[in-house]
Protein backbone atom coordinates (compact mmCIF):
# COMPACT_ATOMS: atom_id res chain seq x y z
CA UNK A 1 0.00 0.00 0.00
CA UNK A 2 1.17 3.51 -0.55
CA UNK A 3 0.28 6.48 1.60
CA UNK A 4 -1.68 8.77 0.68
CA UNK A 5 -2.42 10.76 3.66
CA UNK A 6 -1.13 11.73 6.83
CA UNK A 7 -1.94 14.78 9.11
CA UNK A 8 1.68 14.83 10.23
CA UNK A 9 2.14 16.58 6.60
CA UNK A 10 -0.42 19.34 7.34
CA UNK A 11 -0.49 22.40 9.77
CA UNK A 12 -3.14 21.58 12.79
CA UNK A 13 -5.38 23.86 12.01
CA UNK A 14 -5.62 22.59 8.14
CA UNK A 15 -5.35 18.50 8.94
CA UNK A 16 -9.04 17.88 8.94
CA UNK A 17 -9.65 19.82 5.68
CA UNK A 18 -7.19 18.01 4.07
CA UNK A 19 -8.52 14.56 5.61
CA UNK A 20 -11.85 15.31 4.09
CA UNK A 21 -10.51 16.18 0.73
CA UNK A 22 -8.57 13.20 0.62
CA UNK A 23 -11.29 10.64 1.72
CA UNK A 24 -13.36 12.32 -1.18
CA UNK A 25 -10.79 11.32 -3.94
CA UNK A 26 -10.14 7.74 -2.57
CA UNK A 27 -13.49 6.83 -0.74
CA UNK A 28 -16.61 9.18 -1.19
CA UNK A 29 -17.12 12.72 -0.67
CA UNK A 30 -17.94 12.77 3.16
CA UNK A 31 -18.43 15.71 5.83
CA UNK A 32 -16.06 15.62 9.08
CA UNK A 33 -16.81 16.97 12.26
CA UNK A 34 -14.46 16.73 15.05
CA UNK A 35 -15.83 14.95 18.70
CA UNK A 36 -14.29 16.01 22.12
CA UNK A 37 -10.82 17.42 20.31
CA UNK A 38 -9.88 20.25 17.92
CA UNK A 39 -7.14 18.57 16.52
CA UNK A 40 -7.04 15.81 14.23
CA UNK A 41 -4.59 13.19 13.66
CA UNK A 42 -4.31 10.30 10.94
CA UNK A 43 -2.82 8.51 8.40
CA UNK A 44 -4.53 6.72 5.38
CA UNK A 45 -2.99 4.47 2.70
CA UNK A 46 -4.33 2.65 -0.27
CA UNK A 47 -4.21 -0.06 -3.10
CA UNK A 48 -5.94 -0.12 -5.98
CA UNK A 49 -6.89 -3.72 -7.36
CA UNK A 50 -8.70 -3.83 -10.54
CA UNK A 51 -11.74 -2.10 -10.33
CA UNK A 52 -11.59 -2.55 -6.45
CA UNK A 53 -9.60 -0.25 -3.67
CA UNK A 54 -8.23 -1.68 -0.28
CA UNK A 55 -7.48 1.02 2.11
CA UNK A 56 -6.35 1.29 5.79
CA UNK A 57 -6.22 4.36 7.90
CA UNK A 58 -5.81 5.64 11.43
CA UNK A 59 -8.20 8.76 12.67
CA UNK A 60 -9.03 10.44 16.13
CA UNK A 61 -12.32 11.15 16.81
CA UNK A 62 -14.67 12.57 14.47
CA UNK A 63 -18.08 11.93 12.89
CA UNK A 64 -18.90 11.82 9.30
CA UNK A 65 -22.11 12.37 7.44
CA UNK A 66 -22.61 11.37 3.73
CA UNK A 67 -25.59 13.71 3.24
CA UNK A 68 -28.14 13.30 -0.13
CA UNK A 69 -26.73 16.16 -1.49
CA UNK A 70 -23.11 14.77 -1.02
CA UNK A 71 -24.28 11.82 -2.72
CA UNK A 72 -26.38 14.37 -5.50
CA UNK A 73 -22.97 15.64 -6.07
CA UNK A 74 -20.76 12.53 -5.96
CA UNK A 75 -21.69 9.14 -5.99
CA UNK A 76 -18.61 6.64 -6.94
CA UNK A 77 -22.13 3.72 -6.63
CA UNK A 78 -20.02 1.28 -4.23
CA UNK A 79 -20.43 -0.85 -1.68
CA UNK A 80 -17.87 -0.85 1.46
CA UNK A 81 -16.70 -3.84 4.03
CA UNK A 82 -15.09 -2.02 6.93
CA UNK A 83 -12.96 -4.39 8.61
CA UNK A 84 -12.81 -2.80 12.41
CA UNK A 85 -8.34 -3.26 13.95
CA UNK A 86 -8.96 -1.01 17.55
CA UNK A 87 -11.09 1.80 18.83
CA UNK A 88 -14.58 2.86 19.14
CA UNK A 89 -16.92 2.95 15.66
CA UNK A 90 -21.00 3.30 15.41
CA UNK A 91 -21.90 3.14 11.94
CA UNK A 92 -25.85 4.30 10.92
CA UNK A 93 -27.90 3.55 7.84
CA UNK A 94 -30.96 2.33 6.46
CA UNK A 95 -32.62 2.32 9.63
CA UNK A 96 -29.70 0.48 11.36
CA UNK A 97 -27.08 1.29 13.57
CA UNK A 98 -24.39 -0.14 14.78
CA UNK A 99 -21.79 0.08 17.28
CA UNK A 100 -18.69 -2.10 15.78
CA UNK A 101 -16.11 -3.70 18.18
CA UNK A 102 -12.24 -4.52 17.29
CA UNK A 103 -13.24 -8.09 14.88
CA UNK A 104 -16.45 -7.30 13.29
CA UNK A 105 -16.59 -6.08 9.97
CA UNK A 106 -19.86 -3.77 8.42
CA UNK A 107 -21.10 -3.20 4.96
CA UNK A 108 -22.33 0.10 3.89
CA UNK A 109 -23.65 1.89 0.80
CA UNK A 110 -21.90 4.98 -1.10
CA UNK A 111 -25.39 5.72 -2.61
CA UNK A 112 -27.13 5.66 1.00
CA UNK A 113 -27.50 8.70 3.33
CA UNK A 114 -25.24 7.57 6.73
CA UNK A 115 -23.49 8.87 9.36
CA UNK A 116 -20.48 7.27 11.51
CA UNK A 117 -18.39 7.91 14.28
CA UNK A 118 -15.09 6.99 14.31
CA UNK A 119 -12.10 6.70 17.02
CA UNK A 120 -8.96 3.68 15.81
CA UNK A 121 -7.88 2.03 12.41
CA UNK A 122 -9.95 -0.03 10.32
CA UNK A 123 -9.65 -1.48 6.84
CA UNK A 124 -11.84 -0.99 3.74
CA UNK A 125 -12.43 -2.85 0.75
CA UNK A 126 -14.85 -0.47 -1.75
CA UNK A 127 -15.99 -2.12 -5.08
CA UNK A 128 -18.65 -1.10 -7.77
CA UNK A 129 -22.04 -2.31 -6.91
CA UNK A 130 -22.59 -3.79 -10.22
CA UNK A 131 -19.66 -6.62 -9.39
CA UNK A 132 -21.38 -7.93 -6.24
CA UNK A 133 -23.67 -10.90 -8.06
CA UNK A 134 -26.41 -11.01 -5.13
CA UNK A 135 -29.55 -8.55 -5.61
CA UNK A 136 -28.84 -4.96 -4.46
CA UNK A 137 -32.48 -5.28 -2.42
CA UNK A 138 -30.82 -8.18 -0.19
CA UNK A 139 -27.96 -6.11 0.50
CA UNK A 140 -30.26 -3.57 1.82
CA UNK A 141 -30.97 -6.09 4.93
CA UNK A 142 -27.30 -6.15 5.87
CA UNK A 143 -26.18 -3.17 5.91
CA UNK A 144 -24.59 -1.04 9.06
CA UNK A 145 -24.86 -4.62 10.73
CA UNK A 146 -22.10 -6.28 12.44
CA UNK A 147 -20.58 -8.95 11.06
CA UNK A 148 -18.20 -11.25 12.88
CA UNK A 149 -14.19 -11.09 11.21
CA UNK A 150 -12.89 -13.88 13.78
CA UNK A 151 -14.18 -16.87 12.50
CA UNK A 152 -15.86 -18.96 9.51
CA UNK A 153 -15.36 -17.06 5.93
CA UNK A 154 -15.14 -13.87 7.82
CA UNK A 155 -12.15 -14.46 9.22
CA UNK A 156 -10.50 -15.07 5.38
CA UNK A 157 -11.63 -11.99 4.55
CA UNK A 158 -10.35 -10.11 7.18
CA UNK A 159 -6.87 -11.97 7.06
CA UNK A 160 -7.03 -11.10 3.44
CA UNK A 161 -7.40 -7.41 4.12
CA UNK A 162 -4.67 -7.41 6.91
CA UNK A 163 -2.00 -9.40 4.31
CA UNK A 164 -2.86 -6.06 1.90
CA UNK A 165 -2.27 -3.86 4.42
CA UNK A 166 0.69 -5.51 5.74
CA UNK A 167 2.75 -7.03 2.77
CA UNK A 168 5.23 -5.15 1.00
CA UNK A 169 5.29 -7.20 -2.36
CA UNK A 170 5.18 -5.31 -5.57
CA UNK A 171 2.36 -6.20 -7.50
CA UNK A 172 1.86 -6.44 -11.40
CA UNK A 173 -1.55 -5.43 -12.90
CA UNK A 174 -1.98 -8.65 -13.72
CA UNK A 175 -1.57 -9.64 -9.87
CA UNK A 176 -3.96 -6.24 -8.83
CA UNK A 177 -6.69 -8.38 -10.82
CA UNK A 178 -6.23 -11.73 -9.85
CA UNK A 179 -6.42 -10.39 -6.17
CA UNK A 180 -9.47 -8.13 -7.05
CA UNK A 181 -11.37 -11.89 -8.16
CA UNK A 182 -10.19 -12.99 -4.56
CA UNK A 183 -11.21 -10.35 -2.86
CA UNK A 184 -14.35 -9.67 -4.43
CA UNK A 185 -14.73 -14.00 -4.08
CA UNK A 186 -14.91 -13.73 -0.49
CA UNK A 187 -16.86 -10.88 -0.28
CA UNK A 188 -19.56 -12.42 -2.20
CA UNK A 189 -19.04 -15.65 -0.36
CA UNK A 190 -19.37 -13.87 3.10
CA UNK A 191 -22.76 -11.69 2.57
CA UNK A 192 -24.08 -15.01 0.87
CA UNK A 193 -23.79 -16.47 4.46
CA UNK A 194 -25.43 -14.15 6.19
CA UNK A 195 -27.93 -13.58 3.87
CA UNK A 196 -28.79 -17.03 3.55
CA UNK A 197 -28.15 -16.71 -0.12
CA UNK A 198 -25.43 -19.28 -1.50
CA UNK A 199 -27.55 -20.37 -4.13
CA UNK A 200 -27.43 -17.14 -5.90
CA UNK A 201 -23.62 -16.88 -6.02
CA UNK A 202 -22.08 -18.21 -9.64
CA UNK A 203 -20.29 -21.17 -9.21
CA UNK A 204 -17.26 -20.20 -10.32
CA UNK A 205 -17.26 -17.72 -7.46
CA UNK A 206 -18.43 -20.50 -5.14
CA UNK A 207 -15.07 -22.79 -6.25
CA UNK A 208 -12.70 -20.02 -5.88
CA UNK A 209 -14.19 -19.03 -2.48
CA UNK A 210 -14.07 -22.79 -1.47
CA UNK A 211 -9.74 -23.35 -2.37
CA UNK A 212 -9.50 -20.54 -0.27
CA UNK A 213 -11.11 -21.95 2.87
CA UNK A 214 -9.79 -24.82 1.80
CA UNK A 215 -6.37 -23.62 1.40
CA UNK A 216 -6.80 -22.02 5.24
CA UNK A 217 -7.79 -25.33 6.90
CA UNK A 218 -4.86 -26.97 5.96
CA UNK A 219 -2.43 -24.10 6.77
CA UNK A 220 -4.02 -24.51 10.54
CA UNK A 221 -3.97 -28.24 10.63
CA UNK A 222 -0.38 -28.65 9.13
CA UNK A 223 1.20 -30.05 12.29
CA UNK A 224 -1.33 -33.23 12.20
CA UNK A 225 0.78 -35.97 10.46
CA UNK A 226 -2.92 -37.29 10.04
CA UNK A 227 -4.12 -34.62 7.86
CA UNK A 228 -5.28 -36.37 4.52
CA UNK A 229 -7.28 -35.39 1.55
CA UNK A 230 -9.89 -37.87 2.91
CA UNK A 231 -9.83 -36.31 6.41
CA UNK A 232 -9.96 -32.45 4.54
CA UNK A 233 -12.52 -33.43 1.87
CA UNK A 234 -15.20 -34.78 5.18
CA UNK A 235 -14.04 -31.20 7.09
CA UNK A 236 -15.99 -29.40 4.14
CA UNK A 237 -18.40 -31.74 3.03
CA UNK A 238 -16.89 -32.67 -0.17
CA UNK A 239 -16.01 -35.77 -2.05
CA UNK A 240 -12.31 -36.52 -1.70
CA UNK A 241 -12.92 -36.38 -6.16
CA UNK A 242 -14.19 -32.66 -5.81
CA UNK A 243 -11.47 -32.16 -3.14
CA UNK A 244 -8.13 -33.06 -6.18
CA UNK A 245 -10.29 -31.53 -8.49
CA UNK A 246 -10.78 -27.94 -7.29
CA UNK A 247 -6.63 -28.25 -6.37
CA UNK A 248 -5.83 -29.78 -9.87
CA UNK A 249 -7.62 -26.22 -11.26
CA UNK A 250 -4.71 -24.65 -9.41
CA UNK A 251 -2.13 -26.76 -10.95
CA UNK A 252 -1.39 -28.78 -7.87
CA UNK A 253 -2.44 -32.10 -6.13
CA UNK A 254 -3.71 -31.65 -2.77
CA UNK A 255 -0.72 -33.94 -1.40
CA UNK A 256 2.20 -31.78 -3.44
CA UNK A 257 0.19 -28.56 -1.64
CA UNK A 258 0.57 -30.09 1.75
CA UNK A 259 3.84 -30.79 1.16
CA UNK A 260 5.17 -27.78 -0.11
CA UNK A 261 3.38 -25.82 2.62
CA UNK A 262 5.07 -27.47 5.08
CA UNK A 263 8.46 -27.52 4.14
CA UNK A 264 7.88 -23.58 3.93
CA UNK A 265 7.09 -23.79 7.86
CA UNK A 266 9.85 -25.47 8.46
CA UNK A 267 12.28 -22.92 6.79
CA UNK A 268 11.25 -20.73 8.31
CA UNK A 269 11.88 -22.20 11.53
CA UNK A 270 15.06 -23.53 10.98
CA UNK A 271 15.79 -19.74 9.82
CA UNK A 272 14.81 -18.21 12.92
CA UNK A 273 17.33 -17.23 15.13
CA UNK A 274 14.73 -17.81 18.67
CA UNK A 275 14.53 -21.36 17.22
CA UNK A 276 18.44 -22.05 17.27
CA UNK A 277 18.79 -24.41 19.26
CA UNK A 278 15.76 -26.10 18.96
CA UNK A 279 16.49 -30.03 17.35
CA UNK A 280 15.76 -30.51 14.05
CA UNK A 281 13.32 -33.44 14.15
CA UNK A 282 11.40 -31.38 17.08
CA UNK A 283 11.17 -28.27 14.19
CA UNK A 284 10.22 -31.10 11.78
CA UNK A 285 7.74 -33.04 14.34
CA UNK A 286 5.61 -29.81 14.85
CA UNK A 287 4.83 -29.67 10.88
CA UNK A 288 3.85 -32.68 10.49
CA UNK A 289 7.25 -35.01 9.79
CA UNK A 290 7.13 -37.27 12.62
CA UNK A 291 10.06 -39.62 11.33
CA UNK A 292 13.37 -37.09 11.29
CA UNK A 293 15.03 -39.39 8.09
CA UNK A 294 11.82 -39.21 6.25
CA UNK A 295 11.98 -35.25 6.74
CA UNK A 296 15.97 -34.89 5.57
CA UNK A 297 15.08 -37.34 2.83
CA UNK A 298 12.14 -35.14 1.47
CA UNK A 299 14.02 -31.91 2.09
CA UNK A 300 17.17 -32.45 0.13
CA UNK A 301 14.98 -34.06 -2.99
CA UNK A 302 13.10 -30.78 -2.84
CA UNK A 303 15.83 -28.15 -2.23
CA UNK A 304 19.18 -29.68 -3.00
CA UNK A 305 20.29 -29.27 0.53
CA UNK A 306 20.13 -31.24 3.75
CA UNK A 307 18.17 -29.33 6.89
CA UNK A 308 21.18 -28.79 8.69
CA UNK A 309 23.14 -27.04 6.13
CA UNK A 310 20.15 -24.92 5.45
CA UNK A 311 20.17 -23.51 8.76
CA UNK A 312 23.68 -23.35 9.22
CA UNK A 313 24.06 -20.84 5.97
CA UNK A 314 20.85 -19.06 6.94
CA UNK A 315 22.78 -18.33 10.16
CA UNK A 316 25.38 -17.52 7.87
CA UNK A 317 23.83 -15.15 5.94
CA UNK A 318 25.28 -17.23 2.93
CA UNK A 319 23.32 -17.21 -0.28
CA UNK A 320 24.13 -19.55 -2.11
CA UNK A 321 21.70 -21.91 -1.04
CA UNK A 322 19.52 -22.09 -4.14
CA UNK A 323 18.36 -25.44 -4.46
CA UNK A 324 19.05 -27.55 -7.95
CA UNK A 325 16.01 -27.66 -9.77
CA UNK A 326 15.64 -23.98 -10.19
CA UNK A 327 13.04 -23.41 -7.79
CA UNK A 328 13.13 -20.75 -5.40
CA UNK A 329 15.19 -21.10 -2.18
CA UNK A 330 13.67 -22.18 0.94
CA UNK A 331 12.57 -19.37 3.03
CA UNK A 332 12.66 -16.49 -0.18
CA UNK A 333 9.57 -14.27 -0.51
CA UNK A 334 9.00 -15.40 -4.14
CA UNK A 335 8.95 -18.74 -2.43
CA UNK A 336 6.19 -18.03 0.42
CA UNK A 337 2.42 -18.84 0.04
CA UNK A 338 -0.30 -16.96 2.00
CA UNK A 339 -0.39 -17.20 5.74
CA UNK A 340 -3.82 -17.70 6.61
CA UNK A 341 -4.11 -16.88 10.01
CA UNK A 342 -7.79 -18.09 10.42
């Protein structure tokens, strides 16, 4: 994300002004008025992906009002997720309102009258409502409610969100979209939930929406040694056919996945300098290689190098440790996948 705000830049007495004409290039033209303070402080930075923005900012203490004849004036005709990070936030429209705790997320309209007050940080994602495929009079029932971030396909979305805010990868166009179809995936796959709706989202939406939860469960379950594609197909309620399927669409097999993801873990733990002294086979037990020869065995067919002399270069800061087949060396960022934290 790059910045594109931050009242640090602006004389006090100006910092608001220039918050509010910011917010109405990059969000919606919104009026500001400051609550128990006459200064303002905050930061806000952004990422354009496709025809979707993520955004996260910081603010003190205001209220805003998007007015009718704010939205006569300007109307960019998108919907908003608001993931909430810390502080105090009551969000009100259509008849709803909402105080939001740290963890819940809330949808609102940019062609709706509302008002919000505002004290932390929060994440957005804003998209065009004609990309949401669920009828704009369902969204109407959800709106300014709170919606839970810590668990089920709520919590990918809001671990999605946090990875924009917090990853410093440069990003092609091409990558901008493919993330856009991800984020606007789970989006779609989390107002379907509480809406009751599933059957109205396309099915290619559905599939992509399912790899990703998918994708999370195994990243939690890694350090099982018993996690199989039988024992991850019956966790969603899939055949363990549909389950190499949908990864075979990805150019994978759910086994080579597994694999992969946890020889990653275990780079990076044999990398890390609080894990030093920790044995080997105890770094290899925990992600799921309960047999120490089985682990070395695997490791040097994958990366040309036994565990042991990975960590002792990493400790090295040596970097020569690219592995023979041209792939990327354990424990690079072009070799990382997604940490789903949910």
């Amino acid at each position: 994300m790059e910045k594109v705000f931050d009242s640090a830049d602006f004389p006090v007495r100006d910092a608001l002004d220039a918050w509010a004409e910011t917010t109405a290039d990059t969000v919606m033209p919104t009026r500001f008025e400051l609550v128990g303070t006459d200064t303002f402080h905050g930061w806000l930075k952004g990422m354009p992906l496709g025809p979707a923005r993520v955004s996260a900012m910081a603010y003190h203490s205001f209220r805003s009002i998007r007015t009718p004849k704010l939205i006569r004036g300007a109307d960019p005709e998108c919907f908003q997720v608001a993931l909430m990070r810390s502080g105090r936030h009551v969000l009100e429209q259509n008849r709803s309102r909402a105080p939001l705790r740290p963890g819940e997320m809330a949808v609102f309209d940019s062609s709706r009258p509302f008002e919000s007050w505002a004290d932390g940080e929060s994440l957005l994602i804003q998209f065009p409502h004609t990309l949401l495929p669920l009828p704009a009079r369902r969204i109407d029932w959800i709106l300014a409610r709170p919606l839970p971030g810590d668990k089920g396909i709520g919590c990918l979305l809001a671990d999605f969100l946090t990875r924009m805010e917090e990853d410093d990868a440069g990003y092609t166009p091409q990558d901008a979209m493919r993330l856009a179809t991800a984020a606007l995936d789970l989006v779609t796959a989390v107002l379907a939930h509480h809406l009751d709706r599933e059957s109205e989202v396309p099915a290619d939406s559905l599939q992509r929406a399912l790899y990703l939860r998918v994708a999370s469960y195994i990243q939690r379950h890694l350090g099982d040694p018993a996690l199989t594609a039988g024992s991850i197909a019956a966790a969603h309620h899939i055949s363990v056919r549909s389950l190499h399927r949908l990864f075979q669409q990805h150019g994978v097999s759910v086994r080579a996945w597994i694999r992969g993801q946890r020889m990653e873990r275990c780079c990076r733990d044999l990398a890390d300098p609080m894990r030093r002294h920790q044995p080997i086979a105890a770094i290899a037990a925990r992600w799921g290689f309960p047999r120490p020869a089985d682990f070395t065995r695997a490791f040097r067919a994958r990366y040309g190098i036994t565990p042991s002399e990975y960590r002792d270069r990493a400790y090295g800061h040596r970097t020569d440790t690219g592995p023979r087949d041209g792939r990327p060396a354990p424990g690079t960022r072009a070799s990382r996948a997604p940490d789903h934290r949910c």
